[in-house]
Protein backbone atom coordinates (compact mmCIF):
# COMPACT_ATOMS: atom_id res chain seq x y z
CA UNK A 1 -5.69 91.90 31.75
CA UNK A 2 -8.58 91.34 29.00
CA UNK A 3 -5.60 90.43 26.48
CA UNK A 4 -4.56 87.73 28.79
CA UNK A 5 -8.10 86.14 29.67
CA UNK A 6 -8.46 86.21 25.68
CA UNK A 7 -5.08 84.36 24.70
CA UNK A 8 -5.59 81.46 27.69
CA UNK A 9 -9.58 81.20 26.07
CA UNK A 10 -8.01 81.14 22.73
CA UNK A 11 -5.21 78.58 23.92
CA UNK A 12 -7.67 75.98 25.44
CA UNK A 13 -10.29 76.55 22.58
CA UNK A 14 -7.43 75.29 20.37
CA UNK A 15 -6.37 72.69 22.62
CA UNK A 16 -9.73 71.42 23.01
CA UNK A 17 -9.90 71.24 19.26
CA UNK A 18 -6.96 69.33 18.37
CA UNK A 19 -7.51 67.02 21.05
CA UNK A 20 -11.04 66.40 19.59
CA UNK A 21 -9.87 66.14 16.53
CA UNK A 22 -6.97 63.63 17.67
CA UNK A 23 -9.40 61.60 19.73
CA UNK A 24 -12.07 61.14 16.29
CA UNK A 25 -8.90 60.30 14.47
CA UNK A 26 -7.71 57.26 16.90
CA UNK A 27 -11.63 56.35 17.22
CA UNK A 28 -11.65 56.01 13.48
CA UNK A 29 -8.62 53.92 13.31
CA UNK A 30 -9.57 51.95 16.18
CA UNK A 31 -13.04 50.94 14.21
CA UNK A 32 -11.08 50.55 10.87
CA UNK A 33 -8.68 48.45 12.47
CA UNK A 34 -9.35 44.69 12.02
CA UNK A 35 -9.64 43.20 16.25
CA UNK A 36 -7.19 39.73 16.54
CA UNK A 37 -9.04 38.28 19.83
CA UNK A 38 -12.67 38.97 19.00
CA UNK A 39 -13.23 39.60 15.32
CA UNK A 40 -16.41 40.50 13.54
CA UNK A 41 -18.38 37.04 12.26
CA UNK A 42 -18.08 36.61 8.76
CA UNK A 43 -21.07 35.87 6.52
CA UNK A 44 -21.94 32.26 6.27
CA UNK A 45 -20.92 30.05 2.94
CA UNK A 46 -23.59 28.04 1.40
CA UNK A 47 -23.34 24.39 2.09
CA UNK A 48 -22.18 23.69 -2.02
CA UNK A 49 -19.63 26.03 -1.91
CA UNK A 50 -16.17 24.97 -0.98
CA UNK A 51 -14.35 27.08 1.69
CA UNK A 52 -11.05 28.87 0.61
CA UNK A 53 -8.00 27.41 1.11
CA UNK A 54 -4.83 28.90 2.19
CA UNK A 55 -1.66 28.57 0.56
CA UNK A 56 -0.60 26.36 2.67
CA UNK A 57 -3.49 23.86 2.90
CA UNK A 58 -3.97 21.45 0.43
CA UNK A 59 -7.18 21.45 -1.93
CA UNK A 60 -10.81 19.59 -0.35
CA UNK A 61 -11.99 17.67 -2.61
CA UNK A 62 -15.66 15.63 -2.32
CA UNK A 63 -14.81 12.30 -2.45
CA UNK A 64 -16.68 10.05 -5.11
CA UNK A 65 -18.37 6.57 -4.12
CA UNK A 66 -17.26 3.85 -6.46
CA UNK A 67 -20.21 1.33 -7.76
CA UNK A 68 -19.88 -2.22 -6.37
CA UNK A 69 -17.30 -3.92 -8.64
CA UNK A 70 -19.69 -7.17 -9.37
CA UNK A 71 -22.71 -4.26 -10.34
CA UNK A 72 -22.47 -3.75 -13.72
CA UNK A 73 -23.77 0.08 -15.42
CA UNK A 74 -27.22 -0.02 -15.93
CA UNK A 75 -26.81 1.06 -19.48
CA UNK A 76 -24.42 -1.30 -20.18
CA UNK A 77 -26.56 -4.68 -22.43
CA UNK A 78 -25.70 -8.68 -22.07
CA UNK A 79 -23.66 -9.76 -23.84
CA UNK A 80 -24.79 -11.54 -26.69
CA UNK A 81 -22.18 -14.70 -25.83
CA UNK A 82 -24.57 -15.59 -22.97
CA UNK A 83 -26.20 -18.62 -23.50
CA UNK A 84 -29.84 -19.07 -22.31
CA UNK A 85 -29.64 -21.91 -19.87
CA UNK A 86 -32.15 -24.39 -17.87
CA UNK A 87 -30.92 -26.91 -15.79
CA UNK A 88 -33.64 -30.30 -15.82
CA UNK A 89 -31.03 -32.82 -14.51
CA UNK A 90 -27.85 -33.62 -12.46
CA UNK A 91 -25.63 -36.28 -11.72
CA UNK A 92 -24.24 -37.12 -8.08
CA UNK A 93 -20.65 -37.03 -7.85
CA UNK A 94 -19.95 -36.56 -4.02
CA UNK A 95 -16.85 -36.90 -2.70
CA UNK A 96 -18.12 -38.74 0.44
CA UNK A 97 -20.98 -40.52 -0.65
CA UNK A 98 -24.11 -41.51 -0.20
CA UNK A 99 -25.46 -37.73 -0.28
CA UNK A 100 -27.94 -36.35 2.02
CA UNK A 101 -31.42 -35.59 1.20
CA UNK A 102 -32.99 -33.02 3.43
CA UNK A 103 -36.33 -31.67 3.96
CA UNK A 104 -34.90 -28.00 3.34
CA UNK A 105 -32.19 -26.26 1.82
CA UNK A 106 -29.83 -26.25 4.64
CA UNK A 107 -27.87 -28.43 7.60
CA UNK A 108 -28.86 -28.69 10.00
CA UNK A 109 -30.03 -31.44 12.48
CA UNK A 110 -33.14 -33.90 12.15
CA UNK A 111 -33.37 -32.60 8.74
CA UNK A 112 -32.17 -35.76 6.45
CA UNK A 113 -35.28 -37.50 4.73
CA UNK A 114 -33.43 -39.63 2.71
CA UNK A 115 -30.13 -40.48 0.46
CA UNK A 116 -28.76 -41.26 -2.82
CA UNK A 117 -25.79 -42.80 -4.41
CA UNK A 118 -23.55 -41.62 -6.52
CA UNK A 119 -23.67 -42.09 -10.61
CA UNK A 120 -27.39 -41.85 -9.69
CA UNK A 121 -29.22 -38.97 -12.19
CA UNK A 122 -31.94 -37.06 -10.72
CA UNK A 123 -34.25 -34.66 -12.04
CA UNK A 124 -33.80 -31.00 -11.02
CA UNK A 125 -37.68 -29.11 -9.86
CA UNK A 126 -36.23 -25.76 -8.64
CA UNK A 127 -32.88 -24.35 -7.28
CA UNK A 128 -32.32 -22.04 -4.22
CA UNK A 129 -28.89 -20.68 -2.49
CA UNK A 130 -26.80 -23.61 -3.89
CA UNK A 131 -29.30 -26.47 -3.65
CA UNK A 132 -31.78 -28.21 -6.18
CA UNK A 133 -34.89 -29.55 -5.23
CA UNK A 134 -35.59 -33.39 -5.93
CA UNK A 135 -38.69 -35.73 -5.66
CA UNK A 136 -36.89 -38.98 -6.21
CA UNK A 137 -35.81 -40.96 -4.92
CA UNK A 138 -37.08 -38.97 -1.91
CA UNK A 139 -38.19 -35.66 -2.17
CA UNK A 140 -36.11 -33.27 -0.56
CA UNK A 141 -32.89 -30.83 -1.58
CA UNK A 142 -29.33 -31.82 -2.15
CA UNK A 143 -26.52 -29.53 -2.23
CA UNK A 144 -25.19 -28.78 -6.02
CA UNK A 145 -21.67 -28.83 -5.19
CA UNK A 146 -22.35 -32.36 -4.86
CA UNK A 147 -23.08 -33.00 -8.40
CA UNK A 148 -22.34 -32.38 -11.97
CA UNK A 149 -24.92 -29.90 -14.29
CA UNK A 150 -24.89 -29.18 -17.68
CA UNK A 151 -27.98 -26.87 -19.66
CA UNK A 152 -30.85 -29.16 -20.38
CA UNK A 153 -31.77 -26.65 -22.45
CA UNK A 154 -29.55 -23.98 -24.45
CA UNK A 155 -29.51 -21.57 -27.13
CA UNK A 156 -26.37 -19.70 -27.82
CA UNK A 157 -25.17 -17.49 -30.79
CA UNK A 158 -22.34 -18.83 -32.85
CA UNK A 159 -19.12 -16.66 -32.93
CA UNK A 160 -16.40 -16.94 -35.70
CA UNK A 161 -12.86 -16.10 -34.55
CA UNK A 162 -11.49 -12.44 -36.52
CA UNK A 163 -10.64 -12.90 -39.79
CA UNK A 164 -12.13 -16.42 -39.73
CA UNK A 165 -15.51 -18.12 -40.81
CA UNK A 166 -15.57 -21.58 -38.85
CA UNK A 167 -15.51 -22.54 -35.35
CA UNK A 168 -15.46 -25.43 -33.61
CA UNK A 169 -18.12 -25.91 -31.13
CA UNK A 170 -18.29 -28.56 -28.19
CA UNK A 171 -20.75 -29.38 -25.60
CA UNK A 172 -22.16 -31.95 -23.29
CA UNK A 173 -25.57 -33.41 -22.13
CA UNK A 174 -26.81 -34.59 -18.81
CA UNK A 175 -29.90 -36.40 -19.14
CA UNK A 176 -32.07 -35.59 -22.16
CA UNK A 177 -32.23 -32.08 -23.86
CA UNK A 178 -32.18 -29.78 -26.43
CA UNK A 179 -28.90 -27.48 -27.38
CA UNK A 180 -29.57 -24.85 -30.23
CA UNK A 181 -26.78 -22.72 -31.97
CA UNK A 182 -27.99 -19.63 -33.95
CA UNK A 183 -26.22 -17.84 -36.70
CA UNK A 184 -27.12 -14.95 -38.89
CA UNK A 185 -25.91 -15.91 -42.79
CA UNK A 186 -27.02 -14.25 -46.33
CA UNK A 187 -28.74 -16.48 -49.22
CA UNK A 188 -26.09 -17.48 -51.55
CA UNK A 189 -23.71 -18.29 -48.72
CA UNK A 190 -22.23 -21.78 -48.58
CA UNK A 191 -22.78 -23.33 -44.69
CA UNK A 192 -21.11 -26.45 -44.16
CA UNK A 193 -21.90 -28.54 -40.87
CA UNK A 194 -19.33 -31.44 -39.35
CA UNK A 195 -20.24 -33.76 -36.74
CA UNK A 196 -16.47 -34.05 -34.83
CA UNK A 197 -18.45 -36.56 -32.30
CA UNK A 198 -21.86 -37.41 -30.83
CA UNK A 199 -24.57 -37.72 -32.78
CA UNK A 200 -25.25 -34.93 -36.12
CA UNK A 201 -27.11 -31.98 -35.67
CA UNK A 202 -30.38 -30.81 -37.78
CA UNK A 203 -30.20 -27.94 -39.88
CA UNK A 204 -32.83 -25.24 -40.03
CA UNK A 205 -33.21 -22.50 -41.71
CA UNK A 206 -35.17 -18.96 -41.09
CA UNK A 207 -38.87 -20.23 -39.90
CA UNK A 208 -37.51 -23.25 -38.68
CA UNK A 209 -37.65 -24.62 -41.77
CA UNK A 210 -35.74 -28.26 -41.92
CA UNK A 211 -32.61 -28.01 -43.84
CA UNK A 212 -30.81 -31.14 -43.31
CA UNK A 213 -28.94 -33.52 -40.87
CA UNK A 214 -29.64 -36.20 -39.12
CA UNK A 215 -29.74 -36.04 -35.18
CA UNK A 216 -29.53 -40.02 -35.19
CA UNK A 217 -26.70 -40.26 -37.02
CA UNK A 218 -23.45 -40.34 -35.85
CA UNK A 219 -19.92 -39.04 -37.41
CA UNK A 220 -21.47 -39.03 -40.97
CA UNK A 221 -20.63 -37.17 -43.83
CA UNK A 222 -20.62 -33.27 -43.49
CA UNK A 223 -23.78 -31.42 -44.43
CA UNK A 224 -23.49 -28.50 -47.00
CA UNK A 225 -26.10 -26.40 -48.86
CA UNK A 226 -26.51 -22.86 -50.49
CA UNK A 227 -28.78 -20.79 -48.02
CA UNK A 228 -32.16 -20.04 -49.50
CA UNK A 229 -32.49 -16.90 -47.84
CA UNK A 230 -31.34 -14.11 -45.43
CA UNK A 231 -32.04 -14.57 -41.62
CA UNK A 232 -30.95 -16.41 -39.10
CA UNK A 233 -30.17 -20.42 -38.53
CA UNK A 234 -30.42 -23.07 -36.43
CA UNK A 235 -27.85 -26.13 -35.51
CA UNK A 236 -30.02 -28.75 -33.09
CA UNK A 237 -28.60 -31.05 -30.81
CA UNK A 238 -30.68 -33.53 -28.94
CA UNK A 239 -29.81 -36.06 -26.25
CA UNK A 240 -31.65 -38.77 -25.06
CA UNK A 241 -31.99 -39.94 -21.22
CA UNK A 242 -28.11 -41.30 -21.28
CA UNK A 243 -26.41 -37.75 -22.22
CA UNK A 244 -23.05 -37.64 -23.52
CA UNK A 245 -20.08 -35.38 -25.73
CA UNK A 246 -20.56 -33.95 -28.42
CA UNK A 247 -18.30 -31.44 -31.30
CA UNK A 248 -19.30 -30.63 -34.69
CA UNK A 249 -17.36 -27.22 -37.18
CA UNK A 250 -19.41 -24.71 -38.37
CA UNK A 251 -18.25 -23.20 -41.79
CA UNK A 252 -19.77 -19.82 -43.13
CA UNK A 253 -18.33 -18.34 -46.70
């Protein structure tokens, strides 16, 4: 009888222990096992890292805003082509004239103080949005696609073609003015100057020192001299009130 009482202890002692055991196994799988409807959060990326992709989703990438076409690099210089320019006078040339003067730079109604015809020069105080400011003969603005502008005033750097050393250089005046070309020439260098049409330009040298030319003349012989020295040079136009053409060569060797 005490045999028997010891074999069914024994026999649930055992089974107790392998279904312990078997339980702590399938609790261990179950918390090694990843859940599908609630898993475990996952740690956070940090907002400059890019998140993984999958095989089969394409590659994120941060896109890149372009710089306004018409704003050039900062680090980018003028270039040296540009001419400095001042407008002092324009002519009218409107299409339906006589053109409107008005009190400010804009239609609008009850703003005309005055008109002028066309051919008629006028002398330019200021410009704003498209309009110059007048004071005769009323003073007011007009609009400047009503009229035709040159520089009053101009300097520009002379530019020989590749391979080449003489240009051809043509320009106009409105009104009176002052048009200066520069160049940079060695001494010993042979500069010859050749008034195409208008009136001749003056030569000057480094300093402004006067070289030659005669800005009264007109379609005269060509001016040509040895440079005295290294530096840069000056070809003067000037115009009186009437304007006009004008074309002269340049010749550097």
């Amino acid at each position: 009888m005490k045999d028997n009482r010891r074999q069914k202890i024994s026999f649930q002692a055992s089974w107790l222990k392998n279904a312990g055991l078997a339980c702590f196994t399938g609790l261990l799988a179950v918390a090694c096992t990843a859940q599908t409807d609630s898993p475990l959060p996952l740690p956070s990326a940090p907002p400059t890292q890019t998140p993984p992709q999958t095989s089969n989703q394409p590659a994120q990438t941060t896109p890149v805003k372009a710089a306004p076409a018409n704003v050039p690099p900062a680090a980018r210089p003028l270039q040296a082509s540009n001419p400095s320019c001042k407008i002092s006078f324009a002519k009218i040339n409107d299409p339906n004239p006589p053109t409107n003067i008005r009190s400010t730079p804009e239609v609008k109604p009850n703003n005309i103080v005055g008109q002028v015809e066309n051919g008629k020069l006028v002398r330019v105080l200021s410009e704003k949005n498209g309009w110059f400011q007048i004071e005769e003969p009323a003073k007011g603005w007009i609009s400047k696609t009503v009229t035709e502008t040159e520089c009053s005033q101009k300097q520009q750097p002379i530019t020989f073609p590749p391979n080449g050393n003489s240009t051809i250089i043509s320009g106009r005046f409105i009104g009176p003015g002052t048009h200066k070309y520069t160049l940079k020439a060695n001494q010993g260098q042979t500069l010859t100057v050749t008034s195409l049409k208008g009136s001749f330009p003056a030569i000057f040298g480094p300093n402004d020192k006067y070289l030659g030319g005669d800005p009264n003349a007109a379609n005269n012989s060509p001016w040509t001299g040895k440079l005295p020295a290294t530096g840069e040079y000056g070809i003067v136009i000037e115009s009186n009130f009437k304007g006009g053409d004008y074309q002269f060569s340049v010749q550097l060797k």
